[in-house]
Protein backbone atom coordinates (compact mmCIF):
# COMPACT_ATOMS: atom_id res chain seq x y z
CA UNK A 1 0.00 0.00 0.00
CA UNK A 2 1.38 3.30 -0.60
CA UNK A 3 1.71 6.24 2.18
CA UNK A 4 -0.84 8.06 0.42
CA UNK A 5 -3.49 5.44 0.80
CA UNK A 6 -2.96 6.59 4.93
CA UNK A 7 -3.36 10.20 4.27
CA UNK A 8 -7.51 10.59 4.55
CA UNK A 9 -9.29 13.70 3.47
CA UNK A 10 -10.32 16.02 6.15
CA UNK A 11 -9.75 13.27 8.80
CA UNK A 12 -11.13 14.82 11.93
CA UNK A 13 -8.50 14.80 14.36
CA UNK A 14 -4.72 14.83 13.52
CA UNK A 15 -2.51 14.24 16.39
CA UNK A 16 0.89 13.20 17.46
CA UNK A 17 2.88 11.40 20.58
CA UNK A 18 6.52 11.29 21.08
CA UNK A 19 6.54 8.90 23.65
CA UNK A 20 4.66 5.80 22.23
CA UNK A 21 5.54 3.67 25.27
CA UNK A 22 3.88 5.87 27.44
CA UNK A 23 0.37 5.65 25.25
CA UNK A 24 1.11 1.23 26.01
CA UNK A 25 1.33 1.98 29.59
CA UNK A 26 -1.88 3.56 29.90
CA UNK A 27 -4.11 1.54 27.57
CA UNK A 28 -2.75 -1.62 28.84
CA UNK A 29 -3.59 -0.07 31.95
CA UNK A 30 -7.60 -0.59 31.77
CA UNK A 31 -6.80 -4.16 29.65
CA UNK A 32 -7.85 -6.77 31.94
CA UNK A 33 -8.93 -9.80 29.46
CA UNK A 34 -7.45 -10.54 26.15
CA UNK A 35 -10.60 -10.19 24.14
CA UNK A 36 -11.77 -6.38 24.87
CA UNK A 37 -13.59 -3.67 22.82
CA UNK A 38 -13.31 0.33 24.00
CA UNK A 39 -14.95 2.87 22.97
CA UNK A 40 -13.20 6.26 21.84
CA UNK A 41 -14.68 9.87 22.25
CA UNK A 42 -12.66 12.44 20.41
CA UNK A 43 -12.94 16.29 21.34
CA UNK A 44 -11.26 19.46 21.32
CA UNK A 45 -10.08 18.99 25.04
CA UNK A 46 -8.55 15.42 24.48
CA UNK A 47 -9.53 11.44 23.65
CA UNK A 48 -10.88 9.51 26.61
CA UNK A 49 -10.61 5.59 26.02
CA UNK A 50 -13.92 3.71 27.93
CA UNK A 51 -14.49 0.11 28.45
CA UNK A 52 -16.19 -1.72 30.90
CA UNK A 53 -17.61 -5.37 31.63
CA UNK A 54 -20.85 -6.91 33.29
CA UNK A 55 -22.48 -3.48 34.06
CA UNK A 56 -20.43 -3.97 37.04
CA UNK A 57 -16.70 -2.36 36.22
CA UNK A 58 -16.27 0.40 34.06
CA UNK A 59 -12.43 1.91 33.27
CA UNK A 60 -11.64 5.62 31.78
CA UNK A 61 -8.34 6.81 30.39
CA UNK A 62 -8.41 10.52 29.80
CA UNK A 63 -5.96 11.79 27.47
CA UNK A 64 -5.84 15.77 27.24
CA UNK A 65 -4.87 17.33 24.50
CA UNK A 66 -1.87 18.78 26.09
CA UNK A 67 -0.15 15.60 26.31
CA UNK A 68 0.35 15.29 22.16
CA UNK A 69 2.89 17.42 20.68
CA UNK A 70 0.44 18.23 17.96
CA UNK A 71 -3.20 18.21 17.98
CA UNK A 72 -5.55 19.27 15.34
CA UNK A 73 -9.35 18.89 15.74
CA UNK A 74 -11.53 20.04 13.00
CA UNK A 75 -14.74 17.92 13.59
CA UNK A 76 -17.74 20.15 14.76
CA UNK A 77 -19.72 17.36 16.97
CA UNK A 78 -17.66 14.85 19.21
CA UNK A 79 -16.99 11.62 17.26
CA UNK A 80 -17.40 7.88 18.96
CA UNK A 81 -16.50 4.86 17.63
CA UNK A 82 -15.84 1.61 18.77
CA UNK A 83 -12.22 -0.44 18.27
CA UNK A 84 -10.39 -3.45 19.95
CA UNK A 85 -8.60 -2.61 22.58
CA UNK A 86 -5.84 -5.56 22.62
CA UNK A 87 -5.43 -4.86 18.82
CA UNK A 88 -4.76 -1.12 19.16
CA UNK A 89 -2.53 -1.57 22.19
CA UNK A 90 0.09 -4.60 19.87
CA UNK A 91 -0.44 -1.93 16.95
CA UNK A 92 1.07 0.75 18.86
CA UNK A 93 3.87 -1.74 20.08
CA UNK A 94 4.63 -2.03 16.95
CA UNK A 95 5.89 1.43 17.21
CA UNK A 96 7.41 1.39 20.49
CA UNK A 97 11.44 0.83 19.72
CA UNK A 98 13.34 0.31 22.47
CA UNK A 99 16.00 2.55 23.24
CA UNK A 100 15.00 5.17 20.63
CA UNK A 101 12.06 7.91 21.42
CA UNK A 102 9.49 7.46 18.55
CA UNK A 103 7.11 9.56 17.06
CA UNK A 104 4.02 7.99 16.02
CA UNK A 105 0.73 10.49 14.04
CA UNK A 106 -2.82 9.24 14.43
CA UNK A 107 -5.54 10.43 12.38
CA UNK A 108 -9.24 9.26 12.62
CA UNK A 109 -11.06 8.97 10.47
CA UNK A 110 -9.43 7.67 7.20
CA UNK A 111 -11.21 6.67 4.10
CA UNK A 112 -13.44 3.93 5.34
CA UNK A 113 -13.97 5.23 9.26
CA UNK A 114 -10.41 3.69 10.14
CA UNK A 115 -8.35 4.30 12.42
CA UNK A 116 -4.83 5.38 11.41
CA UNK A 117 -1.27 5.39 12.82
CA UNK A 118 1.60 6.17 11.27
CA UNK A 119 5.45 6.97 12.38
CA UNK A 120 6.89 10.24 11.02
CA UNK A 121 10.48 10.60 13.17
CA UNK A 122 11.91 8.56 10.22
CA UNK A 123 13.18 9.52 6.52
CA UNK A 124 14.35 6.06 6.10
CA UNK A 125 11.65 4.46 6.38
CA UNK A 126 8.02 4.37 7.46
CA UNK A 127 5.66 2.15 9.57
CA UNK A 128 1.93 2.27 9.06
CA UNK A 129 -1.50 0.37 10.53
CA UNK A 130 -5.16 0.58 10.12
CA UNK A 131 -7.40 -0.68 12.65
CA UNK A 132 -10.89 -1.02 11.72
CA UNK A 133 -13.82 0.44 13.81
CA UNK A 134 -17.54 -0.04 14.36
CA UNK A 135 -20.34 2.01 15.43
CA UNK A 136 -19.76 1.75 19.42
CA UNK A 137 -22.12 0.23 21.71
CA UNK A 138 -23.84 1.99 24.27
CA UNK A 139 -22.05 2.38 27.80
CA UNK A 140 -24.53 -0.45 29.52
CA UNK A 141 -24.82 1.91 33.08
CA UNK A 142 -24.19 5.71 34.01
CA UNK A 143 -20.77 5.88 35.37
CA UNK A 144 -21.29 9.33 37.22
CA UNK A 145 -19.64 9.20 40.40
CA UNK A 146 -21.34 11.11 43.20
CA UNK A 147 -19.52 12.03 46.70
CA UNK A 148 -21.06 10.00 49.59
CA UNK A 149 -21.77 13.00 51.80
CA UNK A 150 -20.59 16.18 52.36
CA UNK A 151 -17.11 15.07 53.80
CA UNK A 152 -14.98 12.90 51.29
CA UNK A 153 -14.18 9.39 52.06
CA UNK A 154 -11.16 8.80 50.31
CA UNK A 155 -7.27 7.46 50.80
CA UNK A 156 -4.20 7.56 48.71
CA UNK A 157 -1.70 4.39 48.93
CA UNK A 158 1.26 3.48 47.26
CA UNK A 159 0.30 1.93 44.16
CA UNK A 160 3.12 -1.09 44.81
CA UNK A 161 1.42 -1.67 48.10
CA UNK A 162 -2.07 -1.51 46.65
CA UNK A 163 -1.95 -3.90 44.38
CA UNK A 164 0.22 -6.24 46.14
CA UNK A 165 -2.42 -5.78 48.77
CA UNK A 166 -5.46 -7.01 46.10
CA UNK A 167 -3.00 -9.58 44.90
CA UNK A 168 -2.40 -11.55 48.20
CA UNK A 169 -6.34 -11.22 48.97
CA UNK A 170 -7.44 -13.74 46.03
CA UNK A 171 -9.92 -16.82 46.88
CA UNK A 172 -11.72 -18.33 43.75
CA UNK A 173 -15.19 -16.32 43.85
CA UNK A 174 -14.33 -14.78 46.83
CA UNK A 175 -15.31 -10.56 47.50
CA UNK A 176 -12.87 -8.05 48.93
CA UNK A 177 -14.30 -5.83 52.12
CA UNK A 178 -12.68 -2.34 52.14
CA UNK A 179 -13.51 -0.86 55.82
CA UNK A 180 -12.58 2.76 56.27
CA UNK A 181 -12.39 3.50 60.45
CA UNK A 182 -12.17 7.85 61.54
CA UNK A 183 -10.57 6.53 64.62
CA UNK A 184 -7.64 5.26 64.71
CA UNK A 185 -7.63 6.60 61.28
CA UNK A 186 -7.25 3.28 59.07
CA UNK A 187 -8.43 1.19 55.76
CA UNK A 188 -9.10 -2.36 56.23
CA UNK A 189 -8.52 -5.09 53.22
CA UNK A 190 -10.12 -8.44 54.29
CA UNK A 191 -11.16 -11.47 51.96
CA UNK A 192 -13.19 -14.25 52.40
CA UNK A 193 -12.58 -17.77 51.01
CA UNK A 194 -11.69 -20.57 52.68
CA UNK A 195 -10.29 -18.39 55.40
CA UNK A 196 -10.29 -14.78 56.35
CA UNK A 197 -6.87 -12.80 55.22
CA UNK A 198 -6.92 -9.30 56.25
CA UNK A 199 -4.34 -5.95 55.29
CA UNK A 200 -4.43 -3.19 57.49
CA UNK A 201 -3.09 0.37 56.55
CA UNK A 202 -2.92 2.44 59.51
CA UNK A 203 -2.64 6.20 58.18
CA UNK A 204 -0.35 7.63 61.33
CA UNK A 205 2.09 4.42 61.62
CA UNK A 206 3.09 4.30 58.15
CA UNK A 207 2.46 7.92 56.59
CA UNK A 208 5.02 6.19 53.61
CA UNK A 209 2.07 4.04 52.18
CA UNK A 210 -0.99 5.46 53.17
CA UNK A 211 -0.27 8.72 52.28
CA UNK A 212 -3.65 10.71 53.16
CA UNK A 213 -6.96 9.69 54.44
CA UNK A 214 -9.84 11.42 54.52
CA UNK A 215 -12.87 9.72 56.40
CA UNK A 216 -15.39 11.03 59.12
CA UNK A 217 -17.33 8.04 59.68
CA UNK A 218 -16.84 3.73 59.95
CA UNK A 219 -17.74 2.69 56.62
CA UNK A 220 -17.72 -0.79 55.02
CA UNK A 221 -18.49 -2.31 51.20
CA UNK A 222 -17.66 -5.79 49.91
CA UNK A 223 -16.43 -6.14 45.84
CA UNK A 224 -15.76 -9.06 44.06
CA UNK A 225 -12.48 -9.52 43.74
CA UNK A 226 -12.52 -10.04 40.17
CA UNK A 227 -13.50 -6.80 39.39
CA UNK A 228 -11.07 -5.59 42.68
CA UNK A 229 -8.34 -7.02 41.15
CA UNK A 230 -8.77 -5.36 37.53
CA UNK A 231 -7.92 -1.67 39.16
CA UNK A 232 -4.17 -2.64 39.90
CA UNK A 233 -3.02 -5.92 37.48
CA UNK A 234 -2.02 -3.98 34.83
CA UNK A 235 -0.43 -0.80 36.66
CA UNK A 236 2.73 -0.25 34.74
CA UNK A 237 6.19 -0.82 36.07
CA UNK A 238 7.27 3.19 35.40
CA UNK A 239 4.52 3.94 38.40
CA UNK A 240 5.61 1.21 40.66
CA UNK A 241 8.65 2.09 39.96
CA UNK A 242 8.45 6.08 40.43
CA UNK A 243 6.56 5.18 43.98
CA UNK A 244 3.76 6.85 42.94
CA UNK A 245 -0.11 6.91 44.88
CA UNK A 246 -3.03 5.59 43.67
CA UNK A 247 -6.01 7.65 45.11
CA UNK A 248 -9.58 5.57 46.27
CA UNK A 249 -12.34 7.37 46.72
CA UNK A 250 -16.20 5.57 47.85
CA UNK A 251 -19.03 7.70 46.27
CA UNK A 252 -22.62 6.99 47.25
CA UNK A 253 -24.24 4.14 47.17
CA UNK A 254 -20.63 2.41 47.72
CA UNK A 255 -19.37 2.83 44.28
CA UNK A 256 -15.51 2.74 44.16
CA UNK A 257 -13.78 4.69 42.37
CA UNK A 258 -9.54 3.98 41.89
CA UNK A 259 -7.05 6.96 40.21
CA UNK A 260 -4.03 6.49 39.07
CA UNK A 261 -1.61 8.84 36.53
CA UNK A 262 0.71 7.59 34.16
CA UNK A 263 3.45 9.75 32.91
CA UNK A 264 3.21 10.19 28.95
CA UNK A 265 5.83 12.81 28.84
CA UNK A 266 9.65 11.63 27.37
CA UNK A 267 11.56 9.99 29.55
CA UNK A 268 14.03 12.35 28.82
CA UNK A 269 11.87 15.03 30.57
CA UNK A 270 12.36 16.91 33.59
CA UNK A 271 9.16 17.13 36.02
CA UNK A 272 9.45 20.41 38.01
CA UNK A 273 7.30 19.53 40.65
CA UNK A 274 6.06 15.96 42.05
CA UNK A 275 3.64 16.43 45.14
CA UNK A 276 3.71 14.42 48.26
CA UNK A 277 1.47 11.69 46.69
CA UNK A 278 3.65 11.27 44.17
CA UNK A 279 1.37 12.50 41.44
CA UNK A 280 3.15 14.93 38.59
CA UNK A 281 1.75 18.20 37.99
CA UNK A 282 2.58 18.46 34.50
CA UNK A 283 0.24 18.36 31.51
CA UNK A 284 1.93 15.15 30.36
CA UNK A 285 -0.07 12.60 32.45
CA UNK A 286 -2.57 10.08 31.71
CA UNK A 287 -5.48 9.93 34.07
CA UNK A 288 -6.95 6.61 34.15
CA UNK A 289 -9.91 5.99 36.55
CA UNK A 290 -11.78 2.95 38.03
CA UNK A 291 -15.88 2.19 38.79
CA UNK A 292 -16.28 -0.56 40.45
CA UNK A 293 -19.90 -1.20 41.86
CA UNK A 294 -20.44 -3.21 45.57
CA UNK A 295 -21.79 -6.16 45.97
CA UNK A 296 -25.79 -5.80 46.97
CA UNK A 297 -25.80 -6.92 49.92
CA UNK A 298 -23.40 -4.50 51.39
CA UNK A 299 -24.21 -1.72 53.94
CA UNK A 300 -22.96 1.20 54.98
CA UNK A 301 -22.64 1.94 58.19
């Protein structure tokens, strides 16, 4: 196919990423089964990635339009389409060189509705994909997230600990309980299986992993674990390995929502200012967020 089969007329958004690797990190993020479809919502503000499964867990990666080094949006409503996520995610490997900071242009749409990617940091040679896309399905439940009250109930832990946390909780079928206590200020992690296995973060004996807390009354929701679990298996290595927080936050009715950022920026980049979760104030981030809904026959106290 020749390069000018990939250039589509009046495409409506042009864009482009200099650090490929960092795009990976956050899609593969929200990828927790091999066979997954996403929907993508394009705007002048940014591309937000959605998917979710069983009406029960619902992921969000919000990509701002600050964190492309060029972005071009000519379309005058806000396009949606549907894609596979596991195919997008190897096509952009397919970019990511190791050792070498590529830049990789994606258009949308091209001449029939695809979804094109191209790399343009080379005059020796040049790597193209199309990815086919479908009219999206509709999001199966409103994801809105609503505070529980009028104080916040909400922690940030080190994402290492959090998911190593989730990890050592598994029982087949088993739920997760997440207990948040005002006094002494703590967050409880206990599953049920064939026994009871419990992690305790206590916010004033180890300010290093439970780095705020925010609670003004004992609450307490059970979540199945599978859906638990899918907030913190695919964290990438760069924010274990940064030490960065994760942020949890229970909205009314129990639903549970999980934060985390993912540096898009190059590697190569200095970061002026990191606050004291860990979290990078620059443009260049990748907010991805969690819904996870309780079990029904949870309370809250």
């Amino acid at each position: 196919m020749s390069s000018s089969a990939v250039d589509a007329d009046s495409p409506d958004l042009v864009c482009q990423l200099d650090n490929v690797q960092g795009l990976v990190d956050a899609f593969t993020a929200v990828r927790w089964k091999r066979h997954q479809d996403a929907v993508i919502e394009l705007s002048e503000h940014g591309i937000v990635l959605i998917v979710e499964e069983s009406g029960c867990l619902q992921a969000k990666v919000y990509l701002q339009r600050e964190v492309f080094i060029r972005y071009e949006y000519t379309a005058q409503a806000r396009p949606r389409f549907g894609v596979s996520l596991g195919i997008f995610v190897d096509s952009l490997n397919t970019f990511s060189v190791p050792g070498r900071l590529s830049i990789v242009e994606i258009k949308y749409p091209g001449p029939d509705m695809q979804l094109l990617l191209k790399s343009v940091d080379s005059s020796d040679a040049c790597i193209y994909a199309e990815i086919r896309t479908r009219i999206p399905e509709t999001i199966s439940w409103d994801y809105n997230f609503e505070p529980a009250g009028i104080s916040p109930l909400s922690f940030t832990v080190k994402s290492a600990a959090l998911k190593e946390a989730i990890d050592d909780l598994e029982w087949p079928g088993s739920s997760v309980q997440i207990s948040l206590e005002p006094s002494p200020p703590s967050v409880t992690f206990k599953g049920e299986g064939h026994g009871d296995l419990q992690v305790d973060f206590m916010y004033y004996a180890n300010t290093d992993l439970l780095i705020s807390f925010h609670c003004d009354r004992p609450v307490s929701y059970r979540y199945k674990y599978k859906f638990l679990r899918a907030t913190t298996s695919n964290i990438p290595s760069s924010v274990i390995r940064e030490n960065r927080g994760s942020k949890l936050t229970i909205g009314r009715g129990g639903m549970l929502k999980v934060q985390h950022l993912v540096s898009v920026a190059r590697p190569s980049t200095s970061h002026p200012h990191i606050d004291s979760a860990g979290y990078q104030q620059p443009s260049r981030i990748a907010f991805i967020e969690f819904f996870v809904k309780p079990e029904e026959d949870t309370t809250d106290d």
